[in-house]
N, C-alpha and C. Protein backbone atom coordinates (compact mmCIF):
# COMPACT_ATOMS: atom_id res chain seq x y z
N UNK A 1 46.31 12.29 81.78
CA UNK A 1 47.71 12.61 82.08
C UNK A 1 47.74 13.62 83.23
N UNK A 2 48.44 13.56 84.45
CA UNK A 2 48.84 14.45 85.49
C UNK A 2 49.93 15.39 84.78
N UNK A 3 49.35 16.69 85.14
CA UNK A 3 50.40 18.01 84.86
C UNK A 3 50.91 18.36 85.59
N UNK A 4 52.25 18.85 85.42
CA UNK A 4 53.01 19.75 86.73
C UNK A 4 53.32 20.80 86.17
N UNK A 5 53.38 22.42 86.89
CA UNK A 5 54.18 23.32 86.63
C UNK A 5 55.56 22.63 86.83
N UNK A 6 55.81 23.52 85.28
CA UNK A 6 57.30 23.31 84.61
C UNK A 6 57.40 22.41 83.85
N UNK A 7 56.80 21.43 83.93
CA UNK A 7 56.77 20.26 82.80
C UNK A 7 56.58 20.87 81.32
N UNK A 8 57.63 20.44 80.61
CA UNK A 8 57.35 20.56 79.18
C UNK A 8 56.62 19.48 78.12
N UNK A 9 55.70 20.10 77.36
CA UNK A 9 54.64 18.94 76.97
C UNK A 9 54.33 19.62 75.46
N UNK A 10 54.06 18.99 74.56
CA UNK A 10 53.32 19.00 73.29
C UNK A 10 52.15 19.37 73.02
N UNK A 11 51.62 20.31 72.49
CA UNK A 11 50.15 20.98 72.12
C UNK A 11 49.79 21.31 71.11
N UNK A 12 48.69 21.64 70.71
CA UNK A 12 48.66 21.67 69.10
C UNK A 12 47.26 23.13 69.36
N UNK A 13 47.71 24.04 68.51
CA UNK A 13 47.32 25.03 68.44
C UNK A 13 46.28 25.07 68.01
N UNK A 14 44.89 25.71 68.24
CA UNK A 14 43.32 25.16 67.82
C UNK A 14 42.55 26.56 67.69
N UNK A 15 42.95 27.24 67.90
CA UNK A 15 42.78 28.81 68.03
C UNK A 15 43.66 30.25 67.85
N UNK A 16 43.78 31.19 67.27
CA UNK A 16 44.49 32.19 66.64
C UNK A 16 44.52 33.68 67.38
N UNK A 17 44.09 34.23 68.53
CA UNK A 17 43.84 35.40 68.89
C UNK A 17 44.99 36.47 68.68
N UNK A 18 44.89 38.02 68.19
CA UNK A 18 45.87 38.73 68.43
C UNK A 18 46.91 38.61 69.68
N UNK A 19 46.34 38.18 70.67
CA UNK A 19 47.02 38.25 72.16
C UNK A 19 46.98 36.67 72.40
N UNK A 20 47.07 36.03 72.11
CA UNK A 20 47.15 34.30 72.30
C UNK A 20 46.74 33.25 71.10
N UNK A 21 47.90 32.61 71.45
CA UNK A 21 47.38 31.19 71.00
C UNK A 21 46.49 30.16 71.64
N UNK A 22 45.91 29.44 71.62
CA UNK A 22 44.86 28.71 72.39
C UNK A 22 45.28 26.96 71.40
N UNK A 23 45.51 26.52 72.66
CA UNK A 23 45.84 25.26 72.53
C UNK A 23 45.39 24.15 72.94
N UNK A 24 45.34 22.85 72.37
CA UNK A 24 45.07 21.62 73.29
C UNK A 24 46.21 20.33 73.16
N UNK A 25 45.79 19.72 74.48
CA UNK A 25 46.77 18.61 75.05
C UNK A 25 46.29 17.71 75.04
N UNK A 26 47.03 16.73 75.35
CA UNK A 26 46.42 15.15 75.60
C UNK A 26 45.16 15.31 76.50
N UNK A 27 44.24 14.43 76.42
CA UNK A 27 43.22 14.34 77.23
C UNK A 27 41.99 15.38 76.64
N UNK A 28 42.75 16.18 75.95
CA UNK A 28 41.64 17.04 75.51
C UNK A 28 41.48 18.49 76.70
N UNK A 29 42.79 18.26 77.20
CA UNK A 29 42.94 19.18 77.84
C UNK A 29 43.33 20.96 77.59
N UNK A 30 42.73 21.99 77.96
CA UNK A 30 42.93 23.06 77.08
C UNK A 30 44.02 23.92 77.92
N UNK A 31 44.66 25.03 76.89
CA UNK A 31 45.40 26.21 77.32
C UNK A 31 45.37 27.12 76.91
N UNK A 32 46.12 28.22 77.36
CA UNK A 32 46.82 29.66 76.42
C UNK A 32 47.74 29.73 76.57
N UNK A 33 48.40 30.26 75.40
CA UNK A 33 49.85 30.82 75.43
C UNK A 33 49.79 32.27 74.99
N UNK A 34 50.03 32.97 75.66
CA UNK A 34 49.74 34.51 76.01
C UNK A 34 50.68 34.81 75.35
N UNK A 35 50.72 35.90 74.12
CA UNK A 35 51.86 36.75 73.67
C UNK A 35 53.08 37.02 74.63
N UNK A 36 53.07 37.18 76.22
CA UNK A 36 53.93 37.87 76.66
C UNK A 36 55.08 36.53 76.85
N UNK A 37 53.99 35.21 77.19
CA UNK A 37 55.19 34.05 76.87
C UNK A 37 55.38 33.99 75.90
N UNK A 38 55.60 34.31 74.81
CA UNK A 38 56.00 33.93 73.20
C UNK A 38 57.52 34.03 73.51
N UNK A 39 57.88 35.49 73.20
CA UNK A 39 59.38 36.02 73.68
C UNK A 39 59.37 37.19 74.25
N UNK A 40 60.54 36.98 74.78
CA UNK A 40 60.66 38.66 75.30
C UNK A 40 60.71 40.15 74.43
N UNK A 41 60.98 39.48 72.85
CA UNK A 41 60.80 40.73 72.11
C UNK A 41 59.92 40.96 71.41
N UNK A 42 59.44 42.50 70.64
CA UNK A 42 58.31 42.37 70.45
C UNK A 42 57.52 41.76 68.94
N UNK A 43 56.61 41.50 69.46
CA UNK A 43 55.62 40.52 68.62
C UNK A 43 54.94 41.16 67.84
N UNK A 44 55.24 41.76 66.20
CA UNK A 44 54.08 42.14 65.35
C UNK A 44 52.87 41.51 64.90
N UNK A 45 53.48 39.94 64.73
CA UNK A 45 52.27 38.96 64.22
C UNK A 45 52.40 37.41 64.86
N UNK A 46 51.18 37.39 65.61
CA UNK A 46 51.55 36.01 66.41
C UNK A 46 51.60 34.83 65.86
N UNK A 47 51.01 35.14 64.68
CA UNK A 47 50.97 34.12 63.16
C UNK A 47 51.91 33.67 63.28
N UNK A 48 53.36 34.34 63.43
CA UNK A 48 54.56 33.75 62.82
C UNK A 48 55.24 32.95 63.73
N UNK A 49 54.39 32.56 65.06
CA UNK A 49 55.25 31.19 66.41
C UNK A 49 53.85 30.51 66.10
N UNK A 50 52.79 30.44 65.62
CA UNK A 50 51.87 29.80 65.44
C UNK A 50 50.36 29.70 64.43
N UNK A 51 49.85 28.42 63.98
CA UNK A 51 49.05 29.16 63.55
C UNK A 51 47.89 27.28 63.88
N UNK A 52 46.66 27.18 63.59
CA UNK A 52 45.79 26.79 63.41
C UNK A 52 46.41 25.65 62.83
N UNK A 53 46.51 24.65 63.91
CA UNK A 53 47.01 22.57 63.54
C UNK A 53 48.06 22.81 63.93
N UNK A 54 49.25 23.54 64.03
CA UNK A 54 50.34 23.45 64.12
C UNK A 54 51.08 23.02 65.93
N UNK A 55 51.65 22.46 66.21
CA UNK A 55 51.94 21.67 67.12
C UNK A 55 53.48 21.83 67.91
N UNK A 56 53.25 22.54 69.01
CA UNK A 56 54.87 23.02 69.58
C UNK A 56 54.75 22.61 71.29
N UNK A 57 56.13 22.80 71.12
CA UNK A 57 56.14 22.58 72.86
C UNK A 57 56.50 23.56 73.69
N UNK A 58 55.83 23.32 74.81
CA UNK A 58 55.84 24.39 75.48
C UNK A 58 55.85 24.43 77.00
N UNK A 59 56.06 25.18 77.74
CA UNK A 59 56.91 24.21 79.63
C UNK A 59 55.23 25.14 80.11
N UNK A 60 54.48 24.37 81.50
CA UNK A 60 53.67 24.58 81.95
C UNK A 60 54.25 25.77 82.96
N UNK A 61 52.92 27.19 83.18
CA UNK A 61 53.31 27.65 83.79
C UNK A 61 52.19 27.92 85.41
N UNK A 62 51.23 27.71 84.95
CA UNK A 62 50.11 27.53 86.05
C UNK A 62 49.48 26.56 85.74
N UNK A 63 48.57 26.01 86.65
CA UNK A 63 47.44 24.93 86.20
C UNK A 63 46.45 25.75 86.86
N UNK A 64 45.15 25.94 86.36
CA UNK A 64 43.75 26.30 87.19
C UNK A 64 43.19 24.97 88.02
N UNK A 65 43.41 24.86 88.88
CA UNK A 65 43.08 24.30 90.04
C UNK A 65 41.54 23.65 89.54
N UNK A 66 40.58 24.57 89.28
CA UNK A 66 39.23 24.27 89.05
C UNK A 66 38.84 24.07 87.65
N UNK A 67 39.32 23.60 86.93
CA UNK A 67 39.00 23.01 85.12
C UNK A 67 40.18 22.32 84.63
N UNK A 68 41.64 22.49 85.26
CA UNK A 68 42.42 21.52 84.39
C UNK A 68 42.98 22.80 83.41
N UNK A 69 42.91 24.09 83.32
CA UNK A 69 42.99 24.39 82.09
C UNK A 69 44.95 25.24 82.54
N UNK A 70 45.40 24.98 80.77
CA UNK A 70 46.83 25.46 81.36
C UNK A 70 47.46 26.72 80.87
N UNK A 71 48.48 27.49 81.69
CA UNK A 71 48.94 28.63 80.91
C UNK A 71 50.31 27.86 81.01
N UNK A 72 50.71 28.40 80.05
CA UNK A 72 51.87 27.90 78.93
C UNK A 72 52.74 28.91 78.88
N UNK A 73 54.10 28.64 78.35
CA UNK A 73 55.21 29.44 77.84
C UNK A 73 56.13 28.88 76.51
N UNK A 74 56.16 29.39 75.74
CA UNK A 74 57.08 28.80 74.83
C UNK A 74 58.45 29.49 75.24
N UNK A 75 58.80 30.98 75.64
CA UNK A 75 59.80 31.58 75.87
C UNK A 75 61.00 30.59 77.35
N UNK A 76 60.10 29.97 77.65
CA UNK A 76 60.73 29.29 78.82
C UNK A 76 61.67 27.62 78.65
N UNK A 77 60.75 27.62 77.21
CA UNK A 77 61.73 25.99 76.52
C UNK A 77 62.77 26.24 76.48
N UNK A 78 63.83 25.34 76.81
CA UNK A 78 65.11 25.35 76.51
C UNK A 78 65.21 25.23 75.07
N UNK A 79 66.47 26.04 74.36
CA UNK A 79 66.67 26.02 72.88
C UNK A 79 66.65 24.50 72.68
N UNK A 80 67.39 23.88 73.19
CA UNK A 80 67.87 22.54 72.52
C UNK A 80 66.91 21.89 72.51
N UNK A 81 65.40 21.98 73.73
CA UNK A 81 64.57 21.28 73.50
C UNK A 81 63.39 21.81 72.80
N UNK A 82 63.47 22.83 72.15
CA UNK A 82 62.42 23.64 71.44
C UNK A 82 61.92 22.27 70.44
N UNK A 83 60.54 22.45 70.11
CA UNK A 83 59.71 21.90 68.76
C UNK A 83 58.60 22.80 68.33
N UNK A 84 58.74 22.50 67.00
CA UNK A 84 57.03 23.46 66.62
C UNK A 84 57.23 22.53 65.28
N UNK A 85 56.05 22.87 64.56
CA UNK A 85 55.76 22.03 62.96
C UNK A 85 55.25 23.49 62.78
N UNK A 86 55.61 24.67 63.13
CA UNK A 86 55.39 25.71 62.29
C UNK A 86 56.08 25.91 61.38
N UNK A 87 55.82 25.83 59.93
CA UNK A 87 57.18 26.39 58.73
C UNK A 87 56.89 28.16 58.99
N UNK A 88 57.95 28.35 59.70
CA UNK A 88 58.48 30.11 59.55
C UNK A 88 59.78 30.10 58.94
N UNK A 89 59.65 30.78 57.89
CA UNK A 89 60.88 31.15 57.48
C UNK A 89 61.57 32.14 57.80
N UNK A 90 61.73 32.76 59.11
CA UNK A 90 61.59 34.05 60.07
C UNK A 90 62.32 33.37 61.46
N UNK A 91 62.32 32.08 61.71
CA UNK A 91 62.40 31.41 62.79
C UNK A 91 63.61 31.60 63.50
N UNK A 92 64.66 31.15 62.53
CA UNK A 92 66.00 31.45 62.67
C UNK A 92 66.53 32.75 62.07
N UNK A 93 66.03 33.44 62.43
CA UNK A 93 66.33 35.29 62.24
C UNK A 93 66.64 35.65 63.06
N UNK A 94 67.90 36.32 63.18
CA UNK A 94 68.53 36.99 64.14
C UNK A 94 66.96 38.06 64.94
N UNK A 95 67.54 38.15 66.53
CA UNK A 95 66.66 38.75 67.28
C UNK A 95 67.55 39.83 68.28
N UNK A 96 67.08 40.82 68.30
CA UNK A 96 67.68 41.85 69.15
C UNK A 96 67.97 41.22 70.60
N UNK A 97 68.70 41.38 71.38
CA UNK A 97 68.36 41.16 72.88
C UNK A 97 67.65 41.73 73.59
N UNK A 98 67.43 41.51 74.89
CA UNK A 98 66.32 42.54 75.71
C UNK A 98 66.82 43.63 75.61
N UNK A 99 66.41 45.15 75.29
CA UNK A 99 67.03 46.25 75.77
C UNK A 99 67.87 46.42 74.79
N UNK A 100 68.36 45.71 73.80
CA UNK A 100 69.22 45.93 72.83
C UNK A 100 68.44 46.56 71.01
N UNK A 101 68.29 48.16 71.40
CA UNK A 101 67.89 48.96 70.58
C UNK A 101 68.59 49.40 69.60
N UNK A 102 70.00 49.24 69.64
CA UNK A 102 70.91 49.83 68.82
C UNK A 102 70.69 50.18 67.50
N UNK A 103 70.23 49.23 66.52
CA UNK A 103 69.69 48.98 65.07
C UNK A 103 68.81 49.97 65.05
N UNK A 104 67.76 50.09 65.83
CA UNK A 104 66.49 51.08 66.10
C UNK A 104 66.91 52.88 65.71
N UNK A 105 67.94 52.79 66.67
CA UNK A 105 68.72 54.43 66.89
C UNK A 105 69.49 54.60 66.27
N UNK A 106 69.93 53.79 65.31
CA UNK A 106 70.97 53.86 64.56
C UNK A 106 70.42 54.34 62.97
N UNK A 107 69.28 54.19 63.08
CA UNK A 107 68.15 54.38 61.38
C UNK A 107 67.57 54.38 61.67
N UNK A 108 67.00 55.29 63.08
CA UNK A 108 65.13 55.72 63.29
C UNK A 108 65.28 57.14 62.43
N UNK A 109 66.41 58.25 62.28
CA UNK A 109 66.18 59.57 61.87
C UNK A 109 65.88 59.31 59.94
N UNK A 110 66.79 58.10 59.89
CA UNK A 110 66.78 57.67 58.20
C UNK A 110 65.64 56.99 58.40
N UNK A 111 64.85 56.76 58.52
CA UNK A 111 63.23 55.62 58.31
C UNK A 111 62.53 56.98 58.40
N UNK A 112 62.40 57.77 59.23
CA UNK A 112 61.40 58.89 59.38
C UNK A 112 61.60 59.82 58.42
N UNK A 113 62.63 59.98 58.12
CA UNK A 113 62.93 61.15 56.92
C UNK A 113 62.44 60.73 55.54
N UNK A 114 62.48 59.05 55.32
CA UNK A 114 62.14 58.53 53.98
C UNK A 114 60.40 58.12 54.05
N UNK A 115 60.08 57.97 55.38
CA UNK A 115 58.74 58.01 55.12
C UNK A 115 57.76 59.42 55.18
N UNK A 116 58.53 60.69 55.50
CA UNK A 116 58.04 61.79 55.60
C UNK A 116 58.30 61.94 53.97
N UNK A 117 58.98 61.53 53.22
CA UNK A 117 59.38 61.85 52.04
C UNK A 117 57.82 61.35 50.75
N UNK A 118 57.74 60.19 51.25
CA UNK A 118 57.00 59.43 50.56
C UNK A 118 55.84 59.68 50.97
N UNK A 119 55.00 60.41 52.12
CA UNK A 119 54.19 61.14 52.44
C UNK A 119 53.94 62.13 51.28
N UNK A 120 54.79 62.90 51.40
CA UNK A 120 54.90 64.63 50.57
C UNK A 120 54.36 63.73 49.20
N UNK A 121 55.21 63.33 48.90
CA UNK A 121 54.73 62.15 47.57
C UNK A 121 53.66 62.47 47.22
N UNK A 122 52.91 61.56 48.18
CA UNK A 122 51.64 61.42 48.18
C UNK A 122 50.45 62.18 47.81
N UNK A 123 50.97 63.01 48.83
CA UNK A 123 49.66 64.34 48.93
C UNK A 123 49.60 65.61 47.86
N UNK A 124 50.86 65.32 46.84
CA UNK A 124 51.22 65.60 45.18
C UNK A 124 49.82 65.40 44.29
């Protein structure tokens, strides 16, 4: 199969790294999908856009010239054309926007006060 940057194509996830997923394509062709394409917000566990067999799509963002091999984006699929066979039950969870901290500042002084609490606890 000929690839183009930007083309969106089907892959199936074959590898798990903290910082990437590692994927393959038709032909037996390989990729990564780098945490920073996942989404723009942040990523505690990459488990939860992928895991080992599971199969999503994703728009090409470079090709290496010298192996065929591809970097990927899932953040770049259009919603309507999104796929994965990941079961997350997390998927459709509301997501902050870029820059949109509000929730954060609004109950960072209440999260710190209850875990300084449960500290003291502790050391009882």
């Amino acid at each position: 199969m000929q690839y183009e940057v930007g083309q969106l194509i089907i892959g199936k996830v074959t590898k798990v790294k903290p910082f990437a997923l590692f994927m393959e394509f038709d032909d037996g062709v390989q990729g990564l999908l780098h945490i920073s394409e996942i989404s723009d917000s942040y990523i505690r566990d990459i488990e939860r856009y992928g895991t080992v067999g599971d199969e999503l799509k994703v728009q090409i963002v470079s090709i290496d010239e010298s192996n065929g091999f591809l970097r990927v984006s899932l953040k770049k699929v259009p919603p309507a054309e999104a796929y994965s066979t990941h079961n997350n039950n997390m998927r459709n969870a509301p997501i902050c926007e870029e820059g949109d901290f509000q929730a954060l500042q609004d109950h960072l002084d209440e999260w710190i006060q209850s875990t300084l609490q449960e500290a003291r606890k502790e050391e009882k």
